[in-house]
N, C-alpha and C. Protein backbone atom coordinates (compact mmCIF):
# COMPACT_ATOMS: atom_id res chain seq x y z
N UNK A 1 -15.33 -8.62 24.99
CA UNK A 1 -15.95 -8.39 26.28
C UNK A 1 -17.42 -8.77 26.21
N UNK A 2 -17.82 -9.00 27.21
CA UNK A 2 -19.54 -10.00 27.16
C UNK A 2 -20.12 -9.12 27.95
N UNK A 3 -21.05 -7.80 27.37
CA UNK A 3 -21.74 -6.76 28.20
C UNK A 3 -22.90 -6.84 28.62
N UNK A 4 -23.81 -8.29 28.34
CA UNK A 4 -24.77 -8.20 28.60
C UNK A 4 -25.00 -10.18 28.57
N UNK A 5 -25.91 -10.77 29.52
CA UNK A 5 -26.48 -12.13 29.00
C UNK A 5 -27.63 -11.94 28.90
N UNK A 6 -28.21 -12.64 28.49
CA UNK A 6 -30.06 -12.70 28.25
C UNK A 6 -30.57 -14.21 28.47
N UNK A 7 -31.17 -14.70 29.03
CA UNK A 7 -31.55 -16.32 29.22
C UNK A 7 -31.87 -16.88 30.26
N UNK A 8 -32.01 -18.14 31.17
CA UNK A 8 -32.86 -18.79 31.57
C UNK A 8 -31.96 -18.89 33.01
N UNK A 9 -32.63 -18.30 34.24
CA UNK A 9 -31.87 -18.70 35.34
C UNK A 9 -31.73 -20.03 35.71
N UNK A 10 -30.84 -20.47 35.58
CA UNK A 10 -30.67 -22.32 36.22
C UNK A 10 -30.64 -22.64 37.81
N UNK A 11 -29.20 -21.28 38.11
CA UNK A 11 -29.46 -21.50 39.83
C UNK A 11 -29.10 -20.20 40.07
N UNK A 12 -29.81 -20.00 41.24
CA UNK A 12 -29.72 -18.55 42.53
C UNK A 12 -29.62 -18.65 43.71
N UNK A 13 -28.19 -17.77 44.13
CA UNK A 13 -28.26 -18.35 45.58
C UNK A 13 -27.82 -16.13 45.76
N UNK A 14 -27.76 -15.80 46.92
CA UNK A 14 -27.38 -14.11 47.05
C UNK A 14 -26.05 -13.94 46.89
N UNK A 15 -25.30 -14.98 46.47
CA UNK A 15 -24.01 -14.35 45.72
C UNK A 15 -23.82 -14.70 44.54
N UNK A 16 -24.11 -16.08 44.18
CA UNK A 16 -23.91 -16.52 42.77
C UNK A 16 -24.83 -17.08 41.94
N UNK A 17 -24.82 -16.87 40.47
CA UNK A 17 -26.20 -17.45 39.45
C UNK A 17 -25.44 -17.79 38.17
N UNK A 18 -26.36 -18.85 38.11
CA UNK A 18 -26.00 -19.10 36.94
C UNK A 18 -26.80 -19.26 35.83
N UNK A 19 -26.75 -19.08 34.63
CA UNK A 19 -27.63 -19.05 33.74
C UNK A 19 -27.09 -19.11 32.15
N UNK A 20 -28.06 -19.75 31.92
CA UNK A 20 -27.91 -20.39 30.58
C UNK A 20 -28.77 -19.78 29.36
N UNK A 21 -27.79 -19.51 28.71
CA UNK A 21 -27.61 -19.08 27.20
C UNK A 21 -27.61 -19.39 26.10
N UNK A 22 -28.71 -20.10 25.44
CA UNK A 22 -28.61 -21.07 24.22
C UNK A 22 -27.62 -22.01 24.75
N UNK A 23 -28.02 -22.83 25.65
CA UNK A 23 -27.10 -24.28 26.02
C UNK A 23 -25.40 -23.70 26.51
N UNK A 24 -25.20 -22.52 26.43
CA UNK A 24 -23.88 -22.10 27.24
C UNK A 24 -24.36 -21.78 28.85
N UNK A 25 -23.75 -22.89 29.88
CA UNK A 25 -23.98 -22.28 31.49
C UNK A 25 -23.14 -21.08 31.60
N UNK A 26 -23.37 -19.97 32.11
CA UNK A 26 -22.61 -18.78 32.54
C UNK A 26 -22.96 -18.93 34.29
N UNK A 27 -21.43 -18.86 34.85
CA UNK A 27 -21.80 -18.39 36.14
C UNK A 27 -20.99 -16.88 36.77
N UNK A 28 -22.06 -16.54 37.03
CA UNK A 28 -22.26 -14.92 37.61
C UNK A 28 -21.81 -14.71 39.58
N UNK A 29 -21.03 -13.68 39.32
CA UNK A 29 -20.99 -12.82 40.55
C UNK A 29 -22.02 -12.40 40.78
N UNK A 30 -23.18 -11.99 41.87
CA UNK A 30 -23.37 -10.92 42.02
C UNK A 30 -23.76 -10.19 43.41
N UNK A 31 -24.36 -9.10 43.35
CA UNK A 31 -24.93 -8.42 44.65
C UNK A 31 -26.20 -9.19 45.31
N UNK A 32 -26.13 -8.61 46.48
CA UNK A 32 -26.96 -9.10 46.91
C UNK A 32 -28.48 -8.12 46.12
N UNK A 33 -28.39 -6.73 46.16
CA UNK A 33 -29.37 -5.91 45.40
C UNK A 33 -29.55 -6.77 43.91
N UNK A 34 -28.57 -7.54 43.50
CA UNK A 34 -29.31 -7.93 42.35
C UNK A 34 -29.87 -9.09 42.42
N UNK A 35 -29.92 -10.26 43.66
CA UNK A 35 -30.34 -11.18 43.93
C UNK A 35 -32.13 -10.98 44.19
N UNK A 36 -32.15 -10.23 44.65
CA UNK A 36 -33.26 -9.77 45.61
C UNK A 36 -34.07 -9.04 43.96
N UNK A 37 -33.61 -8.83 42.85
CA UNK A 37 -34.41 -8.34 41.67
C UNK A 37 -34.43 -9.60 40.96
N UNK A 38 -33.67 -10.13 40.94
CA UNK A 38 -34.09 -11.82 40.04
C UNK A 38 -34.54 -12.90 40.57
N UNK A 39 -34.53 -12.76 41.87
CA UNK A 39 -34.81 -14.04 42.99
C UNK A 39 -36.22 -14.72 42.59
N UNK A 40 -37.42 -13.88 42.12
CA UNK A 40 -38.50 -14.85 41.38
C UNK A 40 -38.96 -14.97 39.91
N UNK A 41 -37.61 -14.40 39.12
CA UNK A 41 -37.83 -14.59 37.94
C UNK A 41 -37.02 -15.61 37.48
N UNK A 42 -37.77 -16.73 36.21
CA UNK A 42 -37.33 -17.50 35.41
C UNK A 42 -36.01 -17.26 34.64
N UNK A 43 -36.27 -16.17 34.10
CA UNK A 43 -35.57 -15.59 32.82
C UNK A 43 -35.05 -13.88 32.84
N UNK A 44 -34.05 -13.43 32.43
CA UNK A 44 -33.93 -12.39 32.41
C UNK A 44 -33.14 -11.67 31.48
N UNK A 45 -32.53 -10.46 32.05
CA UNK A 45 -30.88 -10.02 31.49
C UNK A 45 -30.32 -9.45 32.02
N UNK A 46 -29.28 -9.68 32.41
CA UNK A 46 -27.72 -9.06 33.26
C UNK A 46 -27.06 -8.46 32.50
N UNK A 47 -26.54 -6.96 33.04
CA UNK A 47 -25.62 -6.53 32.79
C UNK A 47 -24.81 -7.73 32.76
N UNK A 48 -22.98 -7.53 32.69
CA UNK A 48 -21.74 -8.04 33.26
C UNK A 48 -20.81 -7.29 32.94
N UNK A 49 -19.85 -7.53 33.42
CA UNK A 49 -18.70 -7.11 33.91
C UNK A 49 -17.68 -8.27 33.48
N UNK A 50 -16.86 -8.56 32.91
CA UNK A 50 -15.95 -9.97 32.87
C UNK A 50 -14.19 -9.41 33.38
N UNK A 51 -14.06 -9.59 34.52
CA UNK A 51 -12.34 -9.37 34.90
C UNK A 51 -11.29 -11.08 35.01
N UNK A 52 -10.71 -10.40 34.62
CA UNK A 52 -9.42 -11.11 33.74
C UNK A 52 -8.17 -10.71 35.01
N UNK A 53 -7.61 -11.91 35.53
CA UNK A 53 -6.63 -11.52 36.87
C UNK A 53 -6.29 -12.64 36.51
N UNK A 54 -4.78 -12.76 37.21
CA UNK A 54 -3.59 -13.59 36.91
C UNK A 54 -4.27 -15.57 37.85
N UNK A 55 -4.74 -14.73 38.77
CA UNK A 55 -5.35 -16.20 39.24
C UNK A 55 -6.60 -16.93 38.62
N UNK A 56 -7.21 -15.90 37.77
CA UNK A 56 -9.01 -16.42 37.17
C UNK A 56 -9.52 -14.97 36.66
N UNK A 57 -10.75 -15.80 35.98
CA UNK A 57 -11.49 -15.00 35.40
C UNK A 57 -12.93 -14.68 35.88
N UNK A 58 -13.45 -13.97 36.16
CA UNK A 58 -14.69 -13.78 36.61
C UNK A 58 -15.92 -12.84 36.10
N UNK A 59 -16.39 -13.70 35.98
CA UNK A 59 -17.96 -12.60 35.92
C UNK A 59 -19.01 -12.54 36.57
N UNK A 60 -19.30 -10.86 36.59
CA UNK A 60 -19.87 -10.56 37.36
C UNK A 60 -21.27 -9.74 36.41
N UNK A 61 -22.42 -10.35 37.21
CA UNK A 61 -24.06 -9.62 36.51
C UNK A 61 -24.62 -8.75 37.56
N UNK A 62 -24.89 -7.97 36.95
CA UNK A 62 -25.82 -6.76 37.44
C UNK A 62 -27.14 -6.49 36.77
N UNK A 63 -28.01 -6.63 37.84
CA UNK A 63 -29.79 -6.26 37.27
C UNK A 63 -29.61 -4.66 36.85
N UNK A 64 -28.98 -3.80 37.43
CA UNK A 64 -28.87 -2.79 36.30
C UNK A 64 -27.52 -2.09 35.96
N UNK A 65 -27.82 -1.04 34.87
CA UNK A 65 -26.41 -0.97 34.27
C UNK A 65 -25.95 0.28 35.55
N UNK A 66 -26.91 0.85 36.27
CA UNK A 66 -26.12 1.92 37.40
C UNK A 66 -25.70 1.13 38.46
N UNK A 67 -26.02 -0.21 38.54
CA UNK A 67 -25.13 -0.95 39.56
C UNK A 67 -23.58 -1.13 38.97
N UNK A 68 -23.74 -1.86 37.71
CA UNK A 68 -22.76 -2.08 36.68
C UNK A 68 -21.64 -0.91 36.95
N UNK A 69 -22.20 0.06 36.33
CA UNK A 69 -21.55 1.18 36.95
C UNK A 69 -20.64 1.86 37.65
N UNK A 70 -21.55 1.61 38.62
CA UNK A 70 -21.02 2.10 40.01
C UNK A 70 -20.04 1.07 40.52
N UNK A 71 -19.92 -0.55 40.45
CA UNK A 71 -19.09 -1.21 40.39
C UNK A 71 -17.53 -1.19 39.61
N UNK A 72 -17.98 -0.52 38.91
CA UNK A 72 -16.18 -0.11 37.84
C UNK A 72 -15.95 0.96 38.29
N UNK A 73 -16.60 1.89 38.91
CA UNK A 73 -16.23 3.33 39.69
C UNK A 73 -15.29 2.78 41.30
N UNK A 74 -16.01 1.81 41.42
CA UNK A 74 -15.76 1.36 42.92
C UNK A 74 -13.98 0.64 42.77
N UNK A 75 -14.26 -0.54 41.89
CA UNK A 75 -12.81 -1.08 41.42
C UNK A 75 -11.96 -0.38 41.20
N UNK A 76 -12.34 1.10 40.55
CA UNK A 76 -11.35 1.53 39.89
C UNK A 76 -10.63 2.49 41.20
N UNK A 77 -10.52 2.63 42.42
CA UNK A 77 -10.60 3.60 43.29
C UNK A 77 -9.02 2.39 43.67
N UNK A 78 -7.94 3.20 44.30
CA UNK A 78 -7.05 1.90 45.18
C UNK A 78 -7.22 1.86 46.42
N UNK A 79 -6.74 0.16 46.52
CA UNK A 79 -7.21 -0.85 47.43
C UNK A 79 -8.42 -1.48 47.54
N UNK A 80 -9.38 -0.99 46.33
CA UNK A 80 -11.23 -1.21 46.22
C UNK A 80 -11.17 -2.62 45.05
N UNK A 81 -11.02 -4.10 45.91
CA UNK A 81 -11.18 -4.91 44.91
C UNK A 81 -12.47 -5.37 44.35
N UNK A 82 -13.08 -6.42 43.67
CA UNK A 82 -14.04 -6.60 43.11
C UNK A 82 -15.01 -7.06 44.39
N UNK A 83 -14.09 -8.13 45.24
CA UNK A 83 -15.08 -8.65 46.33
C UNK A 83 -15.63 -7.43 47.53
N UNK A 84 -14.88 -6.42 47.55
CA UNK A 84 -15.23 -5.17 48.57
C UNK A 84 -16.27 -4.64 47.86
N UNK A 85 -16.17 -4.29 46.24
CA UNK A 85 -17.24 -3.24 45.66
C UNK A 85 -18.48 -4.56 45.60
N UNK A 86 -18.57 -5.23 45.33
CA UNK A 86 -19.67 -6.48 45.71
C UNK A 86 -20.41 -6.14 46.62
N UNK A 87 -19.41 -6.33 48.30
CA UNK A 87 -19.82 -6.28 49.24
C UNK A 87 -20.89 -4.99 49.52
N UNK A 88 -20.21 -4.05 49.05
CA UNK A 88 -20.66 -2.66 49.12
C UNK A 88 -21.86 -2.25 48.41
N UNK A 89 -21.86 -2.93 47.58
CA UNK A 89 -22.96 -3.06 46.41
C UNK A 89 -24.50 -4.00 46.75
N UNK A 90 -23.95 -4.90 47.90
CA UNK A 90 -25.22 -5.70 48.47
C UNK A 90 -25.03 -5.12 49.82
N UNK A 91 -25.03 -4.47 50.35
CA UNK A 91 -24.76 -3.13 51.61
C UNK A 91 -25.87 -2.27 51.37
N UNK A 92 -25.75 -1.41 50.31
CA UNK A 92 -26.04 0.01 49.79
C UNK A 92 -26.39 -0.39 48.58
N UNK A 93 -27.66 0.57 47.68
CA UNK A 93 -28.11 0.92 46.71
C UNK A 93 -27.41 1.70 45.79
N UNK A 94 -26.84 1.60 44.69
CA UNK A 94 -25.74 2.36 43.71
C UNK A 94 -25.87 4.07 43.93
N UNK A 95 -27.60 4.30 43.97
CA UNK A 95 -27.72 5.97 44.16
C UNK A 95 -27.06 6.06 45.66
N UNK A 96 -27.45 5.30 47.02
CA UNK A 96 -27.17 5.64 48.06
C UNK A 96 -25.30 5.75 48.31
N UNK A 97 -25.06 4.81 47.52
CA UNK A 97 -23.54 5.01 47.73
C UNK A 97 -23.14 6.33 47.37
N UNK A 98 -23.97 6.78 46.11
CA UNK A 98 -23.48 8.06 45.04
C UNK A 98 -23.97 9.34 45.54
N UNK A 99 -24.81 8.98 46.86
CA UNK A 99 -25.20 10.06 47.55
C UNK A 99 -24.30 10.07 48.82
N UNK A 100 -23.69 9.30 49.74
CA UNK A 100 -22.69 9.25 50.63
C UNK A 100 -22.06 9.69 50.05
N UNK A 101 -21.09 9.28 48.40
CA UNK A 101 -19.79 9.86 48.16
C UNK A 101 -20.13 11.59 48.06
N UNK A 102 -21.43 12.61 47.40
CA UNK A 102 -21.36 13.59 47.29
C UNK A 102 -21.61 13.94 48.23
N UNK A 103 -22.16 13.68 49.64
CA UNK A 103 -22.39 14.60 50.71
C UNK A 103 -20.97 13.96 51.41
N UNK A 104 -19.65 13.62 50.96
CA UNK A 104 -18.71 13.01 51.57
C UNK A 104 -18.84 12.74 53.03
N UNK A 105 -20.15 11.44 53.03
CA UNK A 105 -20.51 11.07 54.16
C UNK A 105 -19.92 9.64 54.76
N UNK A 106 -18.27 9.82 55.16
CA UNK A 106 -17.56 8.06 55.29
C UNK A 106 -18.26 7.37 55.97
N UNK A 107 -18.82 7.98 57.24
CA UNK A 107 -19.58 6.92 58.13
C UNK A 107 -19.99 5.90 57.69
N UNK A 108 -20.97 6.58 56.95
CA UNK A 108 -22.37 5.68 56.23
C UNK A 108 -21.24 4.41 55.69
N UNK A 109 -20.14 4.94 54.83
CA UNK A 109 -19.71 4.04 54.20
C UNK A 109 -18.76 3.05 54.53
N UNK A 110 -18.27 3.74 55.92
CA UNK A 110 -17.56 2.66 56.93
C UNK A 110 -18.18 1.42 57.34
N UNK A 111 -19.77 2.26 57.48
CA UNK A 111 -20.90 1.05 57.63
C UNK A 111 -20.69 -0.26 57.54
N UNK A 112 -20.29 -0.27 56.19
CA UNK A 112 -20.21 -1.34 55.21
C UNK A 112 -19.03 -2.54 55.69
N UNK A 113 -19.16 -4.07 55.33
CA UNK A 113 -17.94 -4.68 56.07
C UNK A 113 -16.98 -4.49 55.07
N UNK A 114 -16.15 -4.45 56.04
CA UNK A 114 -14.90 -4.19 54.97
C UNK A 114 -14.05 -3.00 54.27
N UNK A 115 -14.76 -1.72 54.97
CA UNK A 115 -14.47 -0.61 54.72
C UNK A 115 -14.59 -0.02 56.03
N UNK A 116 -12.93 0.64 56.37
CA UNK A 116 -12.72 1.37 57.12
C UNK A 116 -12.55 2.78 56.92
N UNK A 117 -11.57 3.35 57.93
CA UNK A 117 -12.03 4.99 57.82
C UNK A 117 -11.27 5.27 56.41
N UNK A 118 -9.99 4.71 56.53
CA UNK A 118 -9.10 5.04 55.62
C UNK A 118 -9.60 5.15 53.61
N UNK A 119 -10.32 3.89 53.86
CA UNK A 119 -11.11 3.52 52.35
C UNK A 119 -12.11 4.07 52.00
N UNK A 120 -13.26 4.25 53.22
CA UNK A 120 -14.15 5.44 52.93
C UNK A 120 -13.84 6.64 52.46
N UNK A 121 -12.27 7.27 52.93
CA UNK A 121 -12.00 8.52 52.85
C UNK A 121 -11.53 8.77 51.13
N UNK A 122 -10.89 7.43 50.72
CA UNK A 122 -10.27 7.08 49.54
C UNK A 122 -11.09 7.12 48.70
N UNK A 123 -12.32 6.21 49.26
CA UNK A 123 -13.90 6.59 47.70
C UNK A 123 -13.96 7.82 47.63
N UNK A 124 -14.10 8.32 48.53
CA UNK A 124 -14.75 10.14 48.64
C UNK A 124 -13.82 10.52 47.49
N UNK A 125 -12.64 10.90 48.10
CA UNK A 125 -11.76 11.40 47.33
C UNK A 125 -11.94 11.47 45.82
N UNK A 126 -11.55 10.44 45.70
CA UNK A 126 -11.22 9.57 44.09
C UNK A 126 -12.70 9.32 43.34
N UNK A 127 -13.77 9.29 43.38
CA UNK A 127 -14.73 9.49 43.21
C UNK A 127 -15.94 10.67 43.13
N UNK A 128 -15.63 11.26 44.19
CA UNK A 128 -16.62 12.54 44.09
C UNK A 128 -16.69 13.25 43.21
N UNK A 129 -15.84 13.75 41.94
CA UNK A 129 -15.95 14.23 41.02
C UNK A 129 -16.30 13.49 39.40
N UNK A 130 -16.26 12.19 39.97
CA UNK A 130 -16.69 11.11 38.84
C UNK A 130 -18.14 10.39 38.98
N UNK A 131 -19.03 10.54 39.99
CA UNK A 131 -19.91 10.34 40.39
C UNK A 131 -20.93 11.37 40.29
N UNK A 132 -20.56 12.71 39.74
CA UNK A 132 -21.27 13.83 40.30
C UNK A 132 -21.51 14.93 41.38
N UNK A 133 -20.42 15.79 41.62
CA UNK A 133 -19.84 16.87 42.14
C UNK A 133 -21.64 17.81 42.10
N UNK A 134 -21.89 18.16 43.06
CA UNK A 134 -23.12 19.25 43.62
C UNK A 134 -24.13 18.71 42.65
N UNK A 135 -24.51 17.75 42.58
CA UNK A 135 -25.55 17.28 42.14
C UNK A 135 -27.02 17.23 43.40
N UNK A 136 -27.64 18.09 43.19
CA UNK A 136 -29.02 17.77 44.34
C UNK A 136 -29.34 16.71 44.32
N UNK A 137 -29.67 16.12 45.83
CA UNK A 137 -30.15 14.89 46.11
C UNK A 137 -31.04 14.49 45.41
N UNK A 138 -32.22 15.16 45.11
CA UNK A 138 -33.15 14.97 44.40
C UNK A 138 -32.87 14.16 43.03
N UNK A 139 -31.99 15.03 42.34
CA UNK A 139 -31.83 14.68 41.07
C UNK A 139 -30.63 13.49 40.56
N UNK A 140 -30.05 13.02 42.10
CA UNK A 140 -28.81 11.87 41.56
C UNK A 140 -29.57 10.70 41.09
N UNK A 141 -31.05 10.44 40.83
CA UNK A 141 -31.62 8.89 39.95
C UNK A 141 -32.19 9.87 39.26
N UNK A 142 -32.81 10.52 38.89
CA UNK A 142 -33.80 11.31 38.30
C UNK A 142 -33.96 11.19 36.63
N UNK A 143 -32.77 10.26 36.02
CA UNK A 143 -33.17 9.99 34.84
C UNK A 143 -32.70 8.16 34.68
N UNK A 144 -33.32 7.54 36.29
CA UNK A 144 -33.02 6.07 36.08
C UNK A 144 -34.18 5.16 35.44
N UNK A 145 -35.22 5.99 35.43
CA UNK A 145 -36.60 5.13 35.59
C UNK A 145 -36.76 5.06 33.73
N UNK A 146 -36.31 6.36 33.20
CA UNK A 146 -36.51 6.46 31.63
C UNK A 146 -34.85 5.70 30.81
N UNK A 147 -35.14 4.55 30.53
CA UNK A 147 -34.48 4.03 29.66
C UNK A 147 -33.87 4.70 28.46
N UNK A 148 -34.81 5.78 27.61
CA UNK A 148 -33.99 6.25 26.50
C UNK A 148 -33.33 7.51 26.99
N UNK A 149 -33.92 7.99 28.08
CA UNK A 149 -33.03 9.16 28.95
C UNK A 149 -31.21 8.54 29.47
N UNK A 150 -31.43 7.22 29.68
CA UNK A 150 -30.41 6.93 30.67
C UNK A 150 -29.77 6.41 30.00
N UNK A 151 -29.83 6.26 28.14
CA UNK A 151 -28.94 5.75 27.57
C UNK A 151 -28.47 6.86 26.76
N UNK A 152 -29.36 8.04 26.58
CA UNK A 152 -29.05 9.64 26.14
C UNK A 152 -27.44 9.79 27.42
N UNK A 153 -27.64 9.69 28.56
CA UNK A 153 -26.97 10.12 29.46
C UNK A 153 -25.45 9.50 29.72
N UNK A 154 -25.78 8.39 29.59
CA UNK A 154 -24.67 7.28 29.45
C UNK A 154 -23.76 7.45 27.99
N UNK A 155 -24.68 7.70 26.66
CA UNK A 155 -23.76 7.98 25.78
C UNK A 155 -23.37 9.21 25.96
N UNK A 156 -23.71 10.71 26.39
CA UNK A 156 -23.05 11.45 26.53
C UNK A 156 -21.71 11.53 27.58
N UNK A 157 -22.04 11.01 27.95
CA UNK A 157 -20.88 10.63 29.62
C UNK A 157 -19.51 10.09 28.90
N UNK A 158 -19.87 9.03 27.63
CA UNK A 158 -18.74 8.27 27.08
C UNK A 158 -18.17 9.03 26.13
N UNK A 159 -18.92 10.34 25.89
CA UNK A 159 -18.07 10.89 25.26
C UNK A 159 -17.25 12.29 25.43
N UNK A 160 -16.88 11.58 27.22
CA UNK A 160 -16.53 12.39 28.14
C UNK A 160 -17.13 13.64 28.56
N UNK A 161 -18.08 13.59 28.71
CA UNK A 161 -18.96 15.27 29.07
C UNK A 161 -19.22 14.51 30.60
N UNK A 162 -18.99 15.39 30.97
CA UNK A 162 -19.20 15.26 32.86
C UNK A 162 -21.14 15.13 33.20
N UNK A 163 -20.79 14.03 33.82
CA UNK A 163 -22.71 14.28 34.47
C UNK A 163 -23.20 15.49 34.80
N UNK A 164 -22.82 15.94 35.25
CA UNK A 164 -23.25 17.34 36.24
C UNK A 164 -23.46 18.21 34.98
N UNK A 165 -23.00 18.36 33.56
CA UNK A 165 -23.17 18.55 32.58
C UNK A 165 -24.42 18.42 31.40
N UNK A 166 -23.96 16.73 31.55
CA UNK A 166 -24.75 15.85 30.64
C UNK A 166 -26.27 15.76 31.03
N UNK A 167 -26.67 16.13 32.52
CA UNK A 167 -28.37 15.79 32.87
C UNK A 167 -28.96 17.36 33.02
N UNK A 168 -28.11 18.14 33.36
CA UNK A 168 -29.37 19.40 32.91
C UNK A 168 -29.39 19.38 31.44
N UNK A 169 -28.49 19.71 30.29
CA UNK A 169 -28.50 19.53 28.97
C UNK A 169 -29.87 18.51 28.74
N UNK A 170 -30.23 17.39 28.73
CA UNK A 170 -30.95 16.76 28.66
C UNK A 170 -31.74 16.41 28.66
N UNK A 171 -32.21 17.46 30.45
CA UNK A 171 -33.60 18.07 31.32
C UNK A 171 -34.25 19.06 30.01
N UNK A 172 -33.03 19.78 29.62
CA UNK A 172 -33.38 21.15 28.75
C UNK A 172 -34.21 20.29 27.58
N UNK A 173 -33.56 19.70 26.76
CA UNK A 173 -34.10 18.83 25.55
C UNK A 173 -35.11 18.37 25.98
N UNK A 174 -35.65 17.80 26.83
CA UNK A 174 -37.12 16.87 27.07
C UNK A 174 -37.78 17.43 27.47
N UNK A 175 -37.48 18.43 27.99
CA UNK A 175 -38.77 19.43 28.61
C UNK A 175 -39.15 20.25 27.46
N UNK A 176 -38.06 20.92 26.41
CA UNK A 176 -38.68 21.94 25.84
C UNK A 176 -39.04 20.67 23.95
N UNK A 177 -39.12 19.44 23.78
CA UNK A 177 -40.01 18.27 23.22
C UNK A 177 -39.59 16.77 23.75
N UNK A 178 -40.70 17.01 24.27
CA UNK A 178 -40.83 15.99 25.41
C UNK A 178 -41.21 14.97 24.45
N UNK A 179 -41.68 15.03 23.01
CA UNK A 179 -42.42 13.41 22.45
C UNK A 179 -40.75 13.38 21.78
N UNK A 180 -39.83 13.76 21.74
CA UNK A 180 -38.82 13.18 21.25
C UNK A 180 -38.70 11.38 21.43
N UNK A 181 -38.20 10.78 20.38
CA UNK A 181 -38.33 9.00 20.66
C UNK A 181 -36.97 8.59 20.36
N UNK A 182 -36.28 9.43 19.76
CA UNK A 182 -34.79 8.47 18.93
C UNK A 182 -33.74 9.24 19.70
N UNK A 183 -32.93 8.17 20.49
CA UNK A 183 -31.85 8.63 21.21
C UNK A 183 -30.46 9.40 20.07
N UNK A 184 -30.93 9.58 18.81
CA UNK A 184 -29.56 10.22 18.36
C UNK A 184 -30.16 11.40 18.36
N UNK A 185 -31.17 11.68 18.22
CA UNK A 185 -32.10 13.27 18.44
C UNK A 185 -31.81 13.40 19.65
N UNK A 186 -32.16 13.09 20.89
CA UNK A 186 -32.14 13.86 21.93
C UNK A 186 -30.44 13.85 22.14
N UNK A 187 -29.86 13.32 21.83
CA UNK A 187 -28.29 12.85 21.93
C UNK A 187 -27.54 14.50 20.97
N UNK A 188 -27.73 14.63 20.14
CA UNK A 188 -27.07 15.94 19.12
C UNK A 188 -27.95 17.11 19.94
N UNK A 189 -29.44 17.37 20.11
CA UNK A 189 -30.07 18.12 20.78
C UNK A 189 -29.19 18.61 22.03
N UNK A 190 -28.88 17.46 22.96
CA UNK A 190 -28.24 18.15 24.19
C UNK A 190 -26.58 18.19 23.45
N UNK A 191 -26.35 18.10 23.03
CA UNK A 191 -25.22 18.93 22.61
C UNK A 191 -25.05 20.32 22.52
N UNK A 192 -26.36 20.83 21.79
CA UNK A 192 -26.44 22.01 21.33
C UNK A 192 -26.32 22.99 23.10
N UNK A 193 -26.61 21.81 23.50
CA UNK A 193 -27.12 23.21 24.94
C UNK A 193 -25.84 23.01 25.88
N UNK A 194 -24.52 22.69 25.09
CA UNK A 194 -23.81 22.47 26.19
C UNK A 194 -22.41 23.58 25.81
């Protein structure tokens, strides 16, 4: 699986890019939210996503890994294919979606083309407890901006501990040593508090 590219944008248009990798062209799916973050840079790094279907293969880049994310949350829901969670994804901001699904607000998400009442009702569903169940508004990005927080958070998540879990535990650790630097310290630390 190819989780990440790093290298030289060749072309950008708000759905597709392509970019090159030590002389390999890669061409990318993506959002429009991630167009609009690479649109004046040379060079960068994408998440991806690579799906494998009986007609083709595709990949798809994301400027961040909570878009990334929230895109395999979205796929994984039925009737939610890759081109709908796209759509939805250059619609809405990954937190704003993750804040519609917890205030199970369909409207907002009917909004979107391509999503009716029925599918809105289906994210809610199938999602709301995988996204973060009574999470305060406040706090659904609240550890996006810190990189070694959001990879503290992400590895705890993979090792199945529920968000709603995994970010006060975490809050607890950094607040009570905040110069902590090595994600396997703060990583065993919020263990202890769980």
């Amino acid at each position: 699986m190819i989780a990440f590219l790093k290298g030289e944008f060749t072309y950008k248009s708000p759905t597709v890019l392509h970019m090159d990798v030590h002389g390999v062209g890669y061409e990318l799916q993506i959002s429009l939210n991630t167009y609009t973050r690479v649109q004046h840079l040379e060079r960068g790094m994408l998440q991806t996503y690579y799906q494998v279907r009986e007609d083709g293969h595709t990949l798809y880049g994301f400027f961040e890994n909570t878009e990334k994310e929230m895109f395999i949350q979205l796929i994984s829901v039925s009737g939610i294919g890759a081109s709908t969670a796209r759509m939805m994804l250059s619609s809405m901001k990954p937190d704003e979606i993750t804040k519609a699904i917890i205030q199970g607000n369909a409207r907002q998400l009917e909004s979107i083309k391509g999503i009716g009442k029925k599918s809105a009702e289906r994210i809610i569903l199938e999602l709301r407890d995988k996204v973060g169940k009574h999470i305060p508004e406040s706090n659904i990005s609240s550890l996006i901006d810190n990189t070694l927080e959001r990879d503290a958070l992400n590895a705890l998540m993979a090792l199945g501990i529920a968000r709603t879990v995994a970010e006060p535990a975490l809050k607890k650790v950094l607040q009570a040593e905040p110069h902590l630097d090595k994600i396997e310290d703060i990583i065993k630390k919020a263990l202890k508090f769980l």
